[in-house]
Protein backbone atom coordinates (compact mmCIF):
# COMPACT_ATOMS: atom_id res chain seq x y z
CA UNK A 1 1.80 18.02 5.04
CA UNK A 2 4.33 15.27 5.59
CA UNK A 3 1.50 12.74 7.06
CA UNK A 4 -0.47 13.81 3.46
CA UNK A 5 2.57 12.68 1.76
CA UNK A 6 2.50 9.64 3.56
CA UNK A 7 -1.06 8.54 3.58
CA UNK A 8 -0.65 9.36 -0.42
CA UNK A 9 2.21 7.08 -0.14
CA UNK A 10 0.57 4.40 0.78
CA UNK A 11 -2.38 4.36 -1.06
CA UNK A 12 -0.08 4.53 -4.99
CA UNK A 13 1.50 1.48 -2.78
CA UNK A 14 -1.95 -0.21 -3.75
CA UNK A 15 -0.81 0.58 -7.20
CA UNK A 16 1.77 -1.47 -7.91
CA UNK A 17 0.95 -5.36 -7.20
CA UNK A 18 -2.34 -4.44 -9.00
CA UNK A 19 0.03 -3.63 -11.74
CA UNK A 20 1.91 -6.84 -11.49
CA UNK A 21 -1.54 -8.88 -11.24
CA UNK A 22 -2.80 -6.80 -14.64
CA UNK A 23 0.85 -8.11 -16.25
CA UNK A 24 0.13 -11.49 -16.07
CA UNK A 25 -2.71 -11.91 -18.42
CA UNK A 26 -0.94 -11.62 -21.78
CA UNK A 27 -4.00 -8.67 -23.27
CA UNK A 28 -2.56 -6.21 -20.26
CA UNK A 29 1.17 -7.30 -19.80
CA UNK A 30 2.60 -4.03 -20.84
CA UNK A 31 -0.20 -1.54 -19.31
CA UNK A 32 -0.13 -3.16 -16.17
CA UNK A 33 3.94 -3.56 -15.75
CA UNK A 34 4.27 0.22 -17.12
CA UNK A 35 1.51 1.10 -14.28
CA UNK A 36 3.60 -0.64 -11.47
CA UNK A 37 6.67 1.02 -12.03
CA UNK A 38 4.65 4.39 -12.18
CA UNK A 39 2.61 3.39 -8.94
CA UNK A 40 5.90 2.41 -7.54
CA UNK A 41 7.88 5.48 -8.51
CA UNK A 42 5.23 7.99 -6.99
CA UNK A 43 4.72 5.98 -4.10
CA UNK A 44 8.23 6.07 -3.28
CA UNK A 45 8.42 10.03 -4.29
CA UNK A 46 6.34 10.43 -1.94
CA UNK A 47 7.57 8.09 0.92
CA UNK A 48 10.85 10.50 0.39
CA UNK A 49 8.97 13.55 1.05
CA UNK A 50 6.93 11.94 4.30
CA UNK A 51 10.39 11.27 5.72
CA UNK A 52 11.21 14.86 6.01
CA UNK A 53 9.30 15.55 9.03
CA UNK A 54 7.82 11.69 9.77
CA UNK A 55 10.77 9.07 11.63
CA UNK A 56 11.52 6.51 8.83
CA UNK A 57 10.44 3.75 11.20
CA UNK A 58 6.65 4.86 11.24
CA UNK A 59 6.81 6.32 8.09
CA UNK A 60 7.39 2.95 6.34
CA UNK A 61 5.74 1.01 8.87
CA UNK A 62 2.62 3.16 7.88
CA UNK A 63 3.23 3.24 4.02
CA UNK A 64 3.77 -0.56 4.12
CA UNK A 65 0.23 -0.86 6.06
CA UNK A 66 -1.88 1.09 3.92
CA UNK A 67 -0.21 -1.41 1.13
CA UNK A 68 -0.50 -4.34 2.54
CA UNK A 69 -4.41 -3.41 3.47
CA UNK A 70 -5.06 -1.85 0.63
CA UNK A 71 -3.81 -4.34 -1.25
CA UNK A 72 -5.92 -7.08 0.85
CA UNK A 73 -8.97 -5.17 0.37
CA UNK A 74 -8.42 -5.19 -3.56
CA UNK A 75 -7.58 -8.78 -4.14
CA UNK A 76 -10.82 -9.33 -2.46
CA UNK A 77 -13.13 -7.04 -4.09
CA UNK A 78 -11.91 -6.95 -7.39
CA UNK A 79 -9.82 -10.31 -8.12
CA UNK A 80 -12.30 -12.79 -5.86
CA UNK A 81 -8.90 -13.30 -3.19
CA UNK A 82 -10.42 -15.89 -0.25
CA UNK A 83 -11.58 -14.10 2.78
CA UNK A 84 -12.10 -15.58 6.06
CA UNK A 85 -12.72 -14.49 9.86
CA UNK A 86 -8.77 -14.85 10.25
CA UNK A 87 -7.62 -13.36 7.41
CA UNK A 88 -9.59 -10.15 8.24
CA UNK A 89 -8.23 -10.03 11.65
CA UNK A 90 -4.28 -10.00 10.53
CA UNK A 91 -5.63 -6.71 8.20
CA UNK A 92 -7.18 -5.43 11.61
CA UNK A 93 -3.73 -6.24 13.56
CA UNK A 94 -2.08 -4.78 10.54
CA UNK A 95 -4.17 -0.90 10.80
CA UNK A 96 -3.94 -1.07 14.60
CA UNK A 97 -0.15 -1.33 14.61
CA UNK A 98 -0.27 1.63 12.06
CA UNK A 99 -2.33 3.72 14.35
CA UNK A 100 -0.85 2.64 17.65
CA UNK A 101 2.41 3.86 15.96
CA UNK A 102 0.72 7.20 15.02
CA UNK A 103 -0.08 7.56 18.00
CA UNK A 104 2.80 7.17 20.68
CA UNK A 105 5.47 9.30 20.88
């Protein structure tokens, strides 16, 4: 259940910059701050309740990962962020620390 928590974690971590990004046009300031401190209340919620059974080293490591992917992936589809050959690779790096960490022991 813990690595449901986390996974969950992560992905409300997507959340919150989207949030921020939606508070800076004036028309969604206040929808889009109020939905980044939600996002990043249940994301951290549930970051508390991964860290019950999951060491807090992976845990964020992993939590920060799906963010920072997530997040990537977002930018790009939805807000027209540059892509390039190099910035998919640091993603790439990004998920296969995540899952190298999942899976050593």
């Amino acid at each position: 259940m813990s690595w449901f928590y986390l996974i969950l974690a992560g992905l409300f971590e997507i959340g919150w910059p989207v949030g921020l990004k939606m508070a800076q046009v004036p028309a969604t300031r206040l929808g889009g701050t109020a939905l980044a401190i939600l996002f990043m209340a249940v994301s951290g919620a549930l970051l508390w309740l991964a860290q019950r059974q999951i060491p807090i080293g992976t845990a964020y490591a992993v939590w920060t990962g799906i963010g920072a992917a997530g997040t990537f992936f977002v930018g790009v589809l939805v807000y027209g962020d540059p892509t390039s050959l190099a910035r998919y690779a640091g993603v790439a790096l990004i998920v296969a620390g995540v899952v190298t960490l999942k899976l050593a022991h």
